[in-house]
C-alpha atoms as a PDB file:
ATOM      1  CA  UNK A   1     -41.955  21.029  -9.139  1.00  0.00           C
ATOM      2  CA  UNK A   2     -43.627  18.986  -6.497  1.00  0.00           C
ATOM      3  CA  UNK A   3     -42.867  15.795  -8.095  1.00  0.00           C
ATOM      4  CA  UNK A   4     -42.283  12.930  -5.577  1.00  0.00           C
ATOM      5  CA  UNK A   5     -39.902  10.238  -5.897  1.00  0.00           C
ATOM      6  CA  UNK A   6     -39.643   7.212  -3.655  1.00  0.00           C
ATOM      7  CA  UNK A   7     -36.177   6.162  -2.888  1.00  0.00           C
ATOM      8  CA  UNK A   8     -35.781   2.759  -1.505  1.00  0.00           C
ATOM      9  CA  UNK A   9     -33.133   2.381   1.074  1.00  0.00           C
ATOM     10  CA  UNK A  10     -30.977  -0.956   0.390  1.00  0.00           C
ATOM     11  CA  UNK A  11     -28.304  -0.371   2.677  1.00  0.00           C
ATOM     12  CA  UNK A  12     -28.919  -2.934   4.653  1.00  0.00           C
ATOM     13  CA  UNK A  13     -29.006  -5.675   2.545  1.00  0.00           C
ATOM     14  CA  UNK A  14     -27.154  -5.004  -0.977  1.00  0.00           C
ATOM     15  CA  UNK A  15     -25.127  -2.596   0.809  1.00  0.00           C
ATOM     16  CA  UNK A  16     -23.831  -5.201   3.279  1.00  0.00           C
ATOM     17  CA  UNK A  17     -23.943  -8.244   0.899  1.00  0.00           C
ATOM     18  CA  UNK A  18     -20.343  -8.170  -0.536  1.00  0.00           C
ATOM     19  CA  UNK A  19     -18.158  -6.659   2.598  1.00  0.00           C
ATOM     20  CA  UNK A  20     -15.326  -8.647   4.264  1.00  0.00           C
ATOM     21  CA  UNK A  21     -16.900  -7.217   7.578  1.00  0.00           C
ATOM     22  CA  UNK A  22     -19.864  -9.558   9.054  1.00  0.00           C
ATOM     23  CA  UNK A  23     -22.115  -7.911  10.978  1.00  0.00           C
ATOM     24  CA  UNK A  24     -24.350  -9.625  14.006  1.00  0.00           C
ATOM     25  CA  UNK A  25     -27.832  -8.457  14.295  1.00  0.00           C
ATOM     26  CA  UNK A  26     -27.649  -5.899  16.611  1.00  0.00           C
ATOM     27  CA  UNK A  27     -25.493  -3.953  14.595  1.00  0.00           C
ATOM     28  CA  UNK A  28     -28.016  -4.324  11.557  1.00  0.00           C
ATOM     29  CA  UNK A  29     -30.831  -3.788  13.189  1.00  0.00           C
ATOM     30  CA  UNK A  30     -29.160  -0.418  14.665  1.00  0.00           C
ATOM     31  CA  UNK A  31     -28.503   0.169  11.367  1.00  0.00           C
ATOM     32  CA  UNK A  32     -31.649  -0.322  10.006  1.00  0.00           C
ATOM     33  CA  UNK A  33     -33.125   1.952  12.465  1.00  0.00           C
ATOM     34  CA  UNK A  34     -30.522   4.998  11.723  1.00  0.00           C
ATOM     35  CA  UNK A  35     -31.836   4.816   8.351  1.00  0.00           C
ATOM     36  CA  UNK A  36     -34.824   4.739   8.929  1.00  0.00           C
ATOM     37  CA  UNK A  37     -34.753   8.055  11.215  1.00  0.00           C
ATOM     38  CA  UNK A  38     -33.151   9.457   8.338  1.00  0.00           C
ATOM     39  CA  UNK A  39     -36.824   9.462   6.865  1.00  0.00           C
ATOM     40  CA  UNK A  40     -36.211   6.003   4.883  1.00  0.00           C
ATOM     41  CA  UNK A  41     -40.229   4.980   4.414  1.00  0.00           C
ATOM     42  CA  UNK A  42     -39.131   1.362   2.526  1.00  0.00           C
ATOM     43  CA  UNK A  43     -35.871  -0.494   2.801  1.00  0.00           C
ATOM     44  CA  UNK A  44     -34.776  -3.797   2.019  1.00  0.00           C
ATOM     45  CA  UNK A  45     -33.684  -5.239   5.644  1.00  0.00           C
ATOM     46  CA  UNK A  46     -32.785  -8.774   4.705  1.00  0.00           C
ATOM     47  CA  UNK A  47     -31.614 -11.630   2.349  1.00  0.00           C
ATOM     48  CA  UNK A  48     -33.419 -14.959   2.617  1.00  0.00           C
ATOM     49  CA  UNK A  49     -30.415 -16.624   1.247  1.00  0.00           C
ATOM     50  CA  UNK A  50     -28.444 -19.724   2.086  1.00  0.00           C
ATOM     51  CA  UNK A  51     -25.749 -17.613   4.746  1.00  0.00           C
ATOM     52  CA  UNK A  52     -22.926 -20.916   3.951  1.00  0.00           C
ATOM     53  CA  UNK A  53     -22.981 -18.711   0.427  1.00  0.00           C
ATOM     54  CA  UNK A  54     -23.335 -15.521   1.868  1.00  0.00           C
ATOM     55  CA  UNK A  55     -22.652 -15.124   5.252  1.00  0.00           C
ATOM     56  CA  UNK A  56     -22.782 -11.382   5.237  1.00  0.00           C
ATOM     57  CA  UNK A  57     -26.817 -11.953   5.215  1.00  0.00           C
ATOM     58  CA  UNK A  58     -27.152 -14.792   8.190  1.00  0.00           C
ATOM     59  CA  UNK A  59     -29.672 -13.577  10.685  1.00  0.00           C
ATOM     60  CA  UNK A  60     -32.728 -13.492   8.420  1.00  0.00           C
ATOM     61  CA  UNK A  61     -35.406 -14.033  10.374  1.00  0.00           C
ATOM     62  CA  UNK A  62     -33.545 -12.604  13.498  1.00  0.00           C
ATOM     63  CA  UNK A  63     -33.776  -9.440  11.760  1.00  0.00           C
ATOM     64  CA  UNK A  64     -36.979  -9.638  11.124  1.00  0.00           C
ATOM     65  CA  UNK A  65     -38.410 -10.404  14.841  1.00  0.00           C
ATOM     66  CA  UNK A  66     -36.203  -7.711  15.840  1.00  0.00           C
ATOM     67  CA  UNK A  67     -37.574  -4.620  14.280  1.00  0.00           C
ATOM     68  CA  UNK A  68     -40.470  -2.906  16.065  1.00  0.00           C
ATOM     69  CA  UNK A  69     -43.230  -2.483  14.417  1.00  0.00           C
ATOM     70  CA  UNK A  70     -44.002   0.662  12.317  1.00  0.00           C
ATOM     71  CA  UNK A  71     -46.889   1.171  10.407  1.00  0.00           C
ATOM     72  CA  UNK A  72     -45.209   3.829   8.149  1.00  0.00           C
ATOM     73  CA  UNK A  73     -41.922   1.692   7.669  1.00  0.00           C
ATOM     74  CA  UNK A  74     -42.040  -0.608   4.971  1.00  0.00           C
ATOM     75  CA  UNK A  75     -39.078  -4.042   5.157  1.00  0.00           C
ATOM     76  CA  UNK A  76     -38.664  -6.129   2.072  1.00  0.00           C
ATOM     77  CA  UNK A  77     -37.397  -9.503   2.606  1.00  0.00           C
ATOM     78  CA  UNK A  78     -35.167 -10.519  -0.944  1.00  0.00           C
ATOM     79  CA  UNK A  79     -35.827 -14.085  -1.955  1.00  0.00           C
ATOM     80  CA  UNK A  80     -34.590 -15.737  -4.963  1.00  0.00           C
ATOM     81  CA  UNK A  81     -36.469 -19.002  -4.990  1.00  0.00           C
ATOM     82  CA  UNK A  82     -39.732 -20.720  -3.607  1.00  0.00           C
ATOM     83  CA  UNK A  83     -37.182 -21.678  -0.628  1.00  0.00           C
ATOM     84  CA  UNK A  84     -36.382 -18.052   0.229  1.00  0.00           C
ATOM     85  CA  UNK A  85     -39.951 -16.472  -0.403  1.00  0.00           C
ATOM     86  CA  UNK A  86     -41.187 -19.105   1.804  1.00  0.00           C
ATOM     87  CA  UNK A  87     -38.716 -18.073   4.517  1.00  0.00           C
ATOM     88  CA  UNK A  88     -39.508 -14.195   3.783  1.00  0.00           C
ATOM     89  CA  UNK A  89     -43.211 -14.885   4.278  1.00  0.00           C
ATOM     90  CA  UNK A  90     -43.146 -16.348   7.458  1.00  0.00           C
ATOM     91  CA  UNK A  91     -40.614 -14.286   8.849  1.00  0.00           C
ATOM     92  CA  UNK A  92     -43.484 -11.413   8.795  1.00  0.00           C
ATOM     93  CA  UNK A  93     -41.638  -9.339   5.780  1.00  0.00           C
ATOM     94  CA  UNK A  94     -44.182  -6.485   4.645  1.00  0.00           C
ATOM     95  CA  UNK A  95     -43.146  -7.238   1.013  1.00  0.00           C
ATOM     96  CA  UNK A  96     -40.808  -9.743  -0.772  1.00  0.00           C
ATOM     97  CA  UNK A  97     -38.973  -9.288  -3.879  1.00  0.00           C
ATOM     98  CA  UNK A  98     -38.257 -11.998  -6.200  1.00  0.00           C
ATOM     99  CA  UNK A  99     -35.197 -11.632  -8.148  1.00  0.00           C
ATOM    100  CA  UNK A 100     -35.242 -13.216 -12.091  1.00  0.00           C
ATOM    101  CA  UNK A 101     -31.533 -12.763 -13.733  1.00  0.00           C
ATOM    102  CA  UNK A 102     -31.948 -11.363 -17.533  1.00  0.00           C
ATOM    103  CA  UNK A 103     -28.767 -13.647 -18.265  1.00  0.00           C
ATOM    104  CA  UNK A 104     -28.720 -17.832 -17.837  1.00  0.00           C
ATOM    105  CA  UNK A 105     -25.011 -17.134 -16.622  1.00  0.00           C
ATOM    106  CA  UNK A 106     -25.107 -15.025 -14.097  1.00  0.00           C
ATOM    107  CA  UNK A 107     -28.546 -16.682 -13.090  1.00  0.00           C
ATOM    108  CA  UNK A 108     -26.563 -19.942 -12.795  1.00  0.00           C
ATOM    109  CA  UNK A 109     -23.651 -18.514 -10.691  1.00  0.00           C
ATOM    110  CA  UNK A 110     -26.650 -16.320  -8.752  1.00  0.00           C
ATOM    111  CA  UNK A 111     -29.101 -18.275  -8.012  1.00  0.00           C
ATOM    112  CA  UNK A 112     -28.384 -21.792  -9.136  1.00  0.00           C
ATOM    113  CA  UNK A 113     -30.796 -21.502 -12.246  1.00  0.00           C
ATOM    114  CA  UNK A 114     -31.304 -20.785 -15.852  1.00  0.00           C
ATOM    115  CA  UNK A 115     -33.490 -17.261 -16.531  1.00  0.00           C
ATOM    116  CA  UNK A 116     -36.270 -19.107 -17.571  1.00  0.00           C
ATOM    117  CA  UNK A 117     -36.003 -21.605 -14.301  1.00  0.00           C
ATOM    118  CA  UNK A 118     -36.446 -18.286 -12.554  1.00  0.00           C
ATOM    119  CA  UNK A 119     -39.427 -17.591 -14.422  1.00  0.00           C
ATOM    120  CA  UNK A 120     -40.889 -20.332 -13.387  1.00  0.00           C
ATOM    121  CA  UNK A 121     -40.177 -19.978  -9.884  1.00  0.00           C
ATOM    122  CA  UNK A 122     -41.743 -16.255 -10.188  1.00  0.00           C
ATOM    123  CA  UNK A 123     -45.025 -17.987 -11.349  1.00  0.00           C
ATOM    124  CA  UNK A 124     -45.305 -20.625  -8.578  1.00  0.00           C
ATOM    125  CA  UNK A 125     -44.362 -17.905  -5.981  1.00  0.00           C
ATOM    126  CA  UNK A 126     -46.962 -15.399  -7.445  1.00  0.00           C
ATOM    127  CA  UNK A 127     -49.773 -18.398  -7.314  1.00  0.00           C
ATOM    128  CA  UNK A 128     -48.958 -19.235  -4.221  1.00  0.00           C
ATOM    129  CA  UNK A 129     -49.494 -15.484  -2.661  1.00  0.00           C
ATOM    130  CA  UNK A 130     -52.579 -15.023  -4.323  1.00  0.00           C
ATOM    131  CA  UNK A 131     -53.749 -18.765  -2.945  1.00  0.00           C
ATOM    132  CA  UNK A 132     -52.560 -18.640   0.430  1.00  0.00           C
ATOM    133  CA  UNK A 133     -51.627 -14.905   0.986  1.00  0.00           C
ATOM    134  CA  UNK A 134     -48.423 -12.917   2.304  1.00  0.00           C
ATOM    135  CA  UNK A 135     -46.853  -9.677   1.480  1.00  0.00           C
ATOM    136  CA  UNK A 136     -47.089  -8.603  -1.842  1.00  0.00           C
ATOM    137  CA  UNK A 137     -44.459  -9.795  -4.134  1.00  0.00           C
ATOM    138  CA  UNK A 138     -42.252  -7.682  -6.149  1.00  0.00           C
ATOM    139  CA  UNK A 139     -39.939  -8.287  -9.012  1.00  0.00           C
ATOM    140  CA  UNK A 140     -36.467  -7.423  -9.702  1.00  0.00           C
ATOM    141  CA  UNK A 141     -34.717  -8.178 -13.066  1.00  0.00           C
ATOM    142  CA  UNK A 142     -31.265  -8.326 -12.490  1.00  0.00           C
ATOM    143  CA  UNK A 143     -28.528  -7.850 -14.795  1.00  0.00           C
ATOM    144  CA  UNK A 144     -30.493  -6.029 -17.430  1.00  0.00           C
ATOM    145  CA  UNK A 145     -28.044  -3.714 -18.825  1.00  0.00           C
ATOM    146  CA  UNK A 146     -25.230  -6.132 -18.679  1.00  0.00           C
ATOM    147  CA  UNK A 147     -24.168  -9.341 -17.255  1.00  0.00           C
ATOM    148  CA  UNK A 148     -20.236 -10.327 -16.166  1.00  0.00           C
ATOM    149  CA  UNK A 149     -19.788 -13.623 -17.547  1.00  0.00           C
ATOM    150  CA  UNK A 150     -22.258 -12.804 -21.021  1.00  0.00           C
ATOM    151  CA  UNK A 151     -21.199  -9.325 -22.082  1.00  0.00           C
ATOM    152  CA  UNK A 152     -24.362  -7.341 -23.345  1.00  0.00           C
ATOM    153  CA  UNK A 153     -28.056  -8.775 -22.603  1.00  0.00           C
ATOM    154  CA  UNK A 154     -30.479  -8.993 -24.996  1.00  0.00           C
ATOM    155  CA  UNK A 155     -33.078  -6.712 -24.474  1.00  0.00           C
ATOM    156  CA  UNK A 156     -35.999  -9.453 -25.077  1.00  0.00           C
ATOM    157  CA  UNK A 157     -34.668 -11.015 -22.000  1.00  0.00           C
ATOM    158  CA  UNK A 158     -35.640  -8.127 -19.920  1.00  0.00           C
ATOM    159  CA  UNK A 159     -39.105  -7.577 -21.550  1.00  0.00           C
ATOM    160  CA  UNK A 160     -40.015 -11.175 -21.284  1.00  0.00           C
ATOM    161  CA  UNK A 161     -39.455 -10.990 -17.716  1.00  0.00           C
ATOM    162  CA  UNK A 162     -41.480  -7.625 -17.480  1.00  0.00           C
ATOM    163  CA  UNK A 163     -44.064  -8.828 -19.424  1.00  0.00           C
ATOM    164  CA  UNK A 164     -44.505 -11.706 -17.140  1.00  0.00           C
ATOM    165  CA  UNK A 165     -44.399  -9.886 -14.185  1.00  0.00           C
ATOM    166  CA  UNK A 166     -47.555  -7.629 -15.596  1.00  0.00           C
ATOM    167  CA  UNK A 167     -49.421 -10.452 -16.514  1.00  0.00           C
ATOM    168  CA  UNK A 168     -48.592 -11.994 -12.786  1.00  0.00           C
ATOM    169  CA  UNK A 169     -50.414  -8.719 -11.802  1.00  0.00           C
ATOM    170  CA  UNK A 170     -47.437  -7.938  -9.182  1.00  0.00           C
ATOM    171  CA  UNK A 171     -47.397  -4.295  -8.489  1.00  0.00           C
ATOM    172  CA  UNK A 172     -44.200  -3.058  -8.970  1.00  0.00           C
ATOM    173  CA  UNK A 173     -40.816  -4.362 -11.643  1.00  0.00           C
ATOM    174  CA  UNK A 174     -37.149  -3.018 -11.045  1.00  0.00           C
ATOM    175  CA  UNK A 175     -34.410  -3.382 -13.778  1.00  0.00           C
ATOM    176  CA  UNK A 176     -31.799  -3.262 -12.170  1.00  0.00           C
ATOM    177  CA  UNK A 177     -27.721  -2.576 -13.762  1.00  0.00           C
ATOM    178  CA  UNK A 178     -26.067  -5.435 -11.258  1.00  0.00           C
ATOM    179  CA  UNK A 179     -22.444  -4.520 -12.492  1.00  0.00           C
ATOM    180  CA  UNK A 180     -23.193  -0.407 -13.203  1.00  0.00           C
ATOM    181  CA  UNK A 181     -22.733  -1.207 -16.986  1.00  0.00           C
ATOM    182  CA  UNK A 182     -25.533   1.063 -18.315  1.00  0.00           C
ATOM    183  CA  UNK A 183     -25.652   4.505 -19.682  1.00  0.00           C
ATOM    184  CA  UNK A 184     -28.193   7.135 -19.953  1.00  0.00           C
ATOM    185  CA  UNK A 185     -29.558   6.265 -23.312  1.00  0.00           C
ATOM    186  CA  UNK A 186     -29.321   2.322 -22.680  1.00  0.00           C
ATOM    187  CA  UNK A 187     -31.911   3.861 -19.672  1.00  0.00           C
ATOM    188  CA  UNK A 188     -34.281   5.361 -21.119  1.00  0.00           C
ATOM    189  CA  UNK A 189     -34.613   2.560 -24.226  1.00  0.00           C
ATOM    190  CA  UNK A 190     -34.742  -0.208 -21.587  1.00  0.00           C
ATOM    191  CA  UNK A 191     -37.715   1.437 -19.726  1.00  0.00           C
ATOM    192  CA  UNK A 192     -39.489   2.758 -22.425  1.00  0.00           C
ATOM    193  CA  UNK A 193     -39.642  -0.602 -23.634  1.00  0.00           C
ATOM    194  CA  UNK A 194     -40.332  -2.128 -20.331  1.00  0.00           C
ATOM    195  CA  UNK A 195     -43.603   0.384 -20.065  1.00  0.00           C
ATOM    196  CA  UNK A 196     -44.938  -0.686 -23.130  1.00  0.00           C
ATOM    197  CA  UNK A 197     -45.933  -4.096 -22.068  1.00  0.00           C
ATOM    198  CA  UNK A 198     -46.413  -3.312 -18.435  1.00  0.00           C
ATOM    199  CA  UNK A 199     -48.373  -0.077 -18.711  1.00  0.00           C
ATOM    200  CA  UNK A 200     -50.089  -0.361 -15.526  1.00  0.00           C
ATOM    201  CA  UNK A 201     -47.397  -1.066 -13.835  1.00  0.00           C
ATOM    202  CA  UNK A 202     -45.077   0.786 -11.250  1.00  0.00           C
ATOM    203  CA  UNK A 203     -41.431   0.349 -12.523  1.00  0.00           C
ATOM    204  CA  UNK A 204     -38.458   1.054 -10.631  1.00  0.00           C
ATOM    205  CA  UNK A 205     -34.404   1.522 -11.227  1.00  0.00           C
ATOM    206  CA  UNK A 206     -31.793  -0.147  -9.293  1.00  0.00           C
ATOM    207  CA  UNK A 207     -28.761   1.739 -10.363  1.00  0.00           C
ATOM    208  CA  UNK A 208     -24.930   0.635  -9.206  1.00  0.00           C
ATOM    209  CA  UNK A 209     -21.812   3.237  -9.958  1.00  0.00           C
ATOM    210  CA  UNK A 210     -19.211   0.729 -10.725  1.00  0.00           C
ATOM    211  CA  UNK A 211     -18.481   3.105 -13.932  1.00  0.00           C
ATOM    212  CA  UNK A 212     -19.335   6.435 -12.842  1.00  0.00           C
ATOM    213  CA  UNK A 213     -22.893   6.488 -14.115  1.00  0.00           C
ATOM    214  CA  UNK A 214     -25.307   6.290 -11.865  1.00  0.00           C
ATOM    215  CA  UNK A 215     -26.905   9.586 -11.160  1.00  0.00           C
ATOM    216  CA  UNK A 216     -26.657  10.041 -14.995  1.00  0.00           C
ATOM    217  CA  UNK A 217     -28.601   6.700 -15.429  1.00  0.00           C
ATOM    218  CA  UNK A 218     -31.182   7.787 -12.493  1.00  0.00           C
ATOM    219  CA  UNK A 219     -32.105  11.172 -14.278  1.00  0.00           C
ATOM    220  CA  UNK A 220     -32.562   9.389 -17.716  1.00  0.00           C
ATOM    221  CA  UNK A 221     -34.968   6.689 -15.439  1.00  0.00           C
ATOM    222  CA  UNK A 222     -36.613  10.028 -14.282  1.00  0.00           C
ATOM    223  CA  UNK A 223     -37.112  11.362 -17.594  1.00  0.00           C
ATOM    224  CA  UNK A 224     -38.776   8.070 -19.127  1.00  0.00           C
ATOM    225  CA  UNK A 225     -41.426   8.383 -15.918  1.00  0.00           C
ATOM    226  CA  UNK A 226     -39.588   5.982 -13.336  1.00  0.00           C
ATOM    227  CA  UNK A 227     -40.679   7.288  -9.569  1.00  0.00           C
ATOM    228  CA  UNK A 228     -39.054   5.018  -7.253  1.00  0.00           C
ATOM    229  CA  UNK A 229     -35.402   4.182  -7.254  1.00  0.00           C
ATOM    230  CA  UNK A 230     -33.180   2.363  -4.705  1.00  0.00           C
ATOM    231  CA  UNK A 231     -30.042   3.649  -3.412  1.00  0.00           C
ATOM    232  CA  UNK A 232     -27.357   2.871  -0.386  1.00  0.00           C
ATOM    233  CA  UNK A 233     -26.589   5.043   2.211  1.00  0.00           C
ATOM    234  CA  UNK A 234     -22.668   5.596   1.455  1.00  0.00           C
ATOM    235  CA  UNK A 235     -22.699   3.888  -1.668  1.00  0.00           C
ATOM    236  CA  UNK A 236     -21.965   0.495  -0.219  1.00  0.00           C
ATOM    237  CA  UNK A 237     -22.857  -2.419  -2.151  1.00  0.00           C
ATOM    238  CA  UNK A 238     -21.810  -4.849  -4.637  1.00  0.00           C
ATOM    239  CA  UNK A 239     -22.243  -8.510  -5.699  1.00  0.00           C
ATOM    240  CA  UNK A 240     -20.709 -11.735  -4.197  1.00  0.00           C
ATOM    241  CA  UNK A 241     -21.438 -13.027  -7.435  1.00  0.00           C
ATOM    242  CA  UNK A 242     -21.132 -10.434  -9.979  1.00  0.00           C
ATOM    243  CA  UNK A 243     -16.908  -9.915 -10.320  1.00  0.00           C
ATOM    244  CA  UNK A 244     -16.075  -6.215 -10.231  1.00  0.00           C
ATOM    245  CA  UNK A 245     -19.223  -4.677  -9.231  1.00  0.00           C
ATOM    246  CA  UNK A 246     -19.198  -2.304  -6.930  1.00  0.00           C
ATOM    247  CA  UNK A 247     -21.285   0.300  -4.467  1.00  0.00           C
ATOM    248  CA  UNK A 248     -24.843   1.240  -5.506  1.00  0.00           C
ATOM    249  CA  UNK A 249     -25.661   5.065  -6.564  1.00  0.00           C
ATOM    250  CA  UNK A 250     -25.242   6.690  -2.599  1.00  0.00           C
ATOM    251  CA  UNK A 251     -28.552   7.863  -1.181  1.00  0.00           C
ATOM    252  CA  UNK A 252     -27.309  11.025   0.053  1.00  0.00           C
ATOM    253  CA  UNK A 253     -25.917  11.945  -3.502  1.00  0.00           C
ATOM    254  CA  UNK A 254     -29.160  10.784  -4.876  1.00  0.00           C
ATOM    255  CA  UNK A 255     -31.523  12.806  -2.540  1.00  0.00           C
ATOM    256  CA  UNK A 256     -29.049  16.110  -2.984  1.00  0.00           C
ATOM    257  CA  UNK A 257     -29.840  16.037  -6.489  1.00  0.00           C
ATOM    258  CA  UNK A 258     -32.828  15.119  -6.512  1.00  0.00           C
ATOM    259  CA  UNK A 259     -33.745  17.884  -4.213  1.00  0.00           C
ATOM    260  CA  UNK A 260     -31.440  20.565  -5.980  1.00  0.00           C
ATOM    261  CA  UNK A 261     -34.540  19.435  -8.584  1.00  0.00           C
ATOM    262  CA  UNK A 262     -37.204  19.852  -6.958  1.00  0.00           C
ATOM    263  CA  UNK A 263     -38.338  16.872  -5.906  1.00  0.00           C
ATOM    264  CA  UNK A 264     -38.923  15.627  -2.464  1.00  0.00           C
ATOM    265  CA  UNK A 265     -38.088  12.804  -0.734  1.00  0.00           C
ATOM    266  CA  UNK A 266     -38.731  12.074   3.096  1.00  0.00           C
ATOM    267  CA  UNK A 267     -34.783  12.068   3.283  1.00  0.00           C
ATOM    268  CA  UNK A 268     -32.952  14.114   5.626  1.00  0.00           C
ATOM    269  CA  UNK A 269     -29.920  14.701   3.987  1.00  0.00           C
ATOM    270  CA  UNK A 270     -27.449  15.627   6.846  1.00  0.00           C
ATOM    271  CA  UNK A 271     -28.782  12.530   8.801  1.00  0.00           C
ATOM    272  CA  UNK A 272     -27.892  10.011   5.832  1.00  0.00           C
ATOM    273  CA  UNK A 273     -24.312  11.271   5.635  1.00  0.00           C
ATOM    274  CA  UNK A 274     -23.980  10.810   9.454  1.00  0.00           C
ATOM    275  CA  UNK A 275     -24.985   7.722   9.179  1.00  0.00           C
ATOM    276  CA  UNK A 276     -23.106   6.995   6.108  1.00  0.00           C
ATOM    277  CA  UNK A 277     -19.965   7.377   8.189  1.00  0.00           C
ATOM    278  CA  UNK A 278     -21.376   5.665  10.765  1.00  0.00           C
ATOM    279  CA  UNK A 279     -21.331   2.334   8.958  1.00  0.00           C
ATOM    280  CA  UNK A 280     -18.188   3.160   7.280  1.00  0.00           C
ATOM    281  CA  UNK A 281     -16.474   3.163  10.975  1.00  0.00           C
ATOM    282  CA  UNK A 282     -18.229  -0.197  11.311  1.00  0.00           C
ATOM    283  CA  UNK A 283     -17.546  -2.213   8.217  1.00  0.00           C
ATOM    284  CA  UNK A 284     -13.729  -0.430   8.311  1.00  0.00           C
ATOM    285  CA  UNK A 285     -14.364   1.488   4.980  1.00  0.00           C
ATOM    286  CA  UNK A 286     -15.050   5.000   4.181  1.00  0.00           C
ATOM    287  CA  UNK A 287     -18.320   5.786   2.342  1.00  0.00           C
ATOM    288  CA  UNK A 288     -17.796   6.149  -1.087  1.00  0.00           C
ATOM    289  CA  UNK A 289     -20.328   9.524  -1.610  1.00  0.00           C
ATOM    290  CA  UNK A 290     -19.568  12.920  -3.241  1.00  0.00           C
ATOM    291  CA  UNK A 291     -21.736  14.234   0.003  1.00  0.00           C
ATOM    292  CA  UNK A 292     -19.556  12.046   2.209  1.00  0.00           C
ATOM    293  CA  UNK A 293     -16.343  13.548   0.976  1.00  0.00           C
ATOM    294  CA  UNK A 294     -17.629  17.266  -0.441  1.00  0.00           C
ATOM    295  CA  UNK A 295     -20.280  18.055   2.177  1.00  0.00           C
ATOM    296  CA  UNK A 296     -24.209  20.001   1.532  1.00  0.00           C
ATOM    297  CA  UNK A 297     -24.098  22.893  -0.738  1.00  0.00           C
ATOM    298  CA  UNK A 298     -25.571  25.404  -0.055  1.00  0.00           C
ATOM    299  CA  UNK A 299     -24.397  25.147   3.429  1.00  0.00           C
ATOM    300  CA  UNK A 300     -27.220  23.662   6.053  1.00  0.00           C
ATOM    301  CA  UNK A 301     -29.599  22.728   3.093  1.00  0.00           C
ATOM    302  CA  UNK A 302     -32.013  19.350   3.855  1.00  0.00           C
END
C-alpha cells in the first residue's frame, strides 16, 4: 500500500483551546515549530476568536507575524464569523476555516448563532474571497455526530451544510465529532452521505476520543475514502464550550497505525512523542497517547 493520508496537525489551536495553562506567543510559536519539524506539512496555528471568551487563543495575529515563512508549511487561521475570517485574512493565514455547528444549541453557546445564521455567514465569507481574494476557505461542520446540549443530530443538518459548502465550490469539508460521540458505523453512514452531494469534493474527519473511539472512527473514515484527518500531538484538546469533551485522537497514535498500515505520512513518529511531552511539561499535564505511555513497537520504527 502506498496510500497517502494527510494528517492535519491541530495542536496548536484545538489542542490548546480548553487548558487552564495560557500560553504567550513564544511558547506557541516554539510549539508550532516542534511540530512542524516533526514533518507536520498543515496545522491549524490560530483562533481568530474574541480572547475575553477564550483567552487560551489571544495572540492571533502575533502568531501569525511570527512564523517564518515556509513554502511547504501550510497555517490555517479558524474563524467562526465574517469578524474572524476578516481578521484571519489579513493576518496573512495560508487558509481559513469556517466553522458551521450541525446543532442551533451548541451553535448558540459556540458561536453566538443559530446553524442556519452560520450558513449564512459561510455564504457572505465565500463571496467575499472569490470578490476580493485571500486564502482559500475551508469548512468545518462541527458537532455532526452529536451535540451536548441536543443529544443526537439529525443527519440532514450535516448534509445541508455539505451540500452548501459544494455548491460554494470551497475545496475541502470536515465533519467533525466535537464531543467524541461517534462510532464506526455512525462514520462511515455520515460520510457516505456527505460524498454523495459533494462528490468533487475533498472531505476530511476531525475525530475527538472523549469515549474511546477515535482510531476506530478514523479507520471507518478511511474505509469510506476520507484522506486527510486532523489529530493533536498528545491528544490535547477539548471544547470551552462543549461540557465533557475531551483530547482529540493523538497524532502519534494516529501516524503509528496508520503506518503499521501502510500508509505514509510525513510524520516522524519518535519526534511527535518528544514533543508530545514537551508540551505536557508546559501546560502541567501529561499527554494522554498510547505512544506517550507504551512507547514504538517494533522498537526504533518511524
Amino acid at each position: 500500500m502506498s496510500d497517502r493520508i494527510e494528517i492535519v496537525e491541530v495542536g496548536a489551536r484545538d489542542g490548546l483551546q480548553n487548558e487552564a495553562a495560557i500560553l504567550d506567543v513564544a511558547e506557541k510559536l516554539d510549539f508550532i515549530a516542534r511540530l512542524e519539524a516533526c514533518g507536520v506539512g498543515r496545522s491549524e496555528v490560530a483562533s481568530f476568536v474574541n480572547p475575553k471568551r477564550v483567552p487560551q487563543m489571544a495572540g492571533a495575529e502575533a502568531i501569525m507575524a511570527g512564523l517564518p515563512e515556509h513554502e511547504a508549511r501550510t497555517r490555517i487561521g479558524l474563524a467562526l464569523n465574517r469578524r474572524g475570517w476578516e481578521r484571519a485574512r489579513a493576518s496573512g493565514c495560508d487558509e481559513v476555516n469556517v466553522v458551521v455547528c450541525a446543532s442551533d444549541a451548541f451553535g448558540i453557546r459556540n458561536q453566538g448563532a443559530s446553524r442556519l445564521e452560520q450558513m449564512h455567514a459561510l455564504v457572505a465569507i465565500a463571496e467575499d474571497q472569490r470578490e476580493n481574494g485571500g486564502p482559500p476557505v475551508t469548512l468545518t461542520v462541527s458537532v455532526a455526530f452529536g451535540c451536548p446540549f441536543e443529544g443526537e443530530v439529525p443527519p440532514e443538518h450535516v448534509v445541508e451544510a455539505v451540500r452548501l459548502g459544494a455548491e460554494l465550490g470551497l475545496p475541502e469539508i470536515a465533519l467533525a465529532d466535537t464531543i467524541g460521540a461517534a462510532d464506526p458505523w455512525a462514520v462511515r453512514r455520515l460520510f457516505d452521505a456527505a460524498g454523495a452531494v459533494a462528490p468533487d469534493t475533498r472531505l476530511r474527519a476531525h475525530f475527538h476520543d472523549t469515549r474511546g473511539a477515535a482510531l476506530a472512527n478514523a479507520f471507518a473514515a478511511i474505509e469510506a475514502g476520507v484522506r486527510v484527518l486532523d489529530a493533536s500531538c498528545g491528544g490535547l484538546g477539548g471544547c470551552p464550550f462543549a461540557p465533557g469533551a475531551t483530547g482529540n485522537v493523538a497524532t502519534e497514535d494516529l501516524a503509528w497505525m496508520l503506518h503499521r498500515a501502510g500508509f505514509e505520512t510525513g510524520i516522524d513518529i519518535p519526534a511527535m512523542i518528544a514533543t508530545s511531552r514537551w508540551i505536557g511539561e508546559r501546560i502541567g499535564k501529561a499527554p494522554v497517547s498510547a505512544l506517550s505511555r507504551a512507547g514504538l513497537f517494533p522498537a526504533g520504527a518511524v
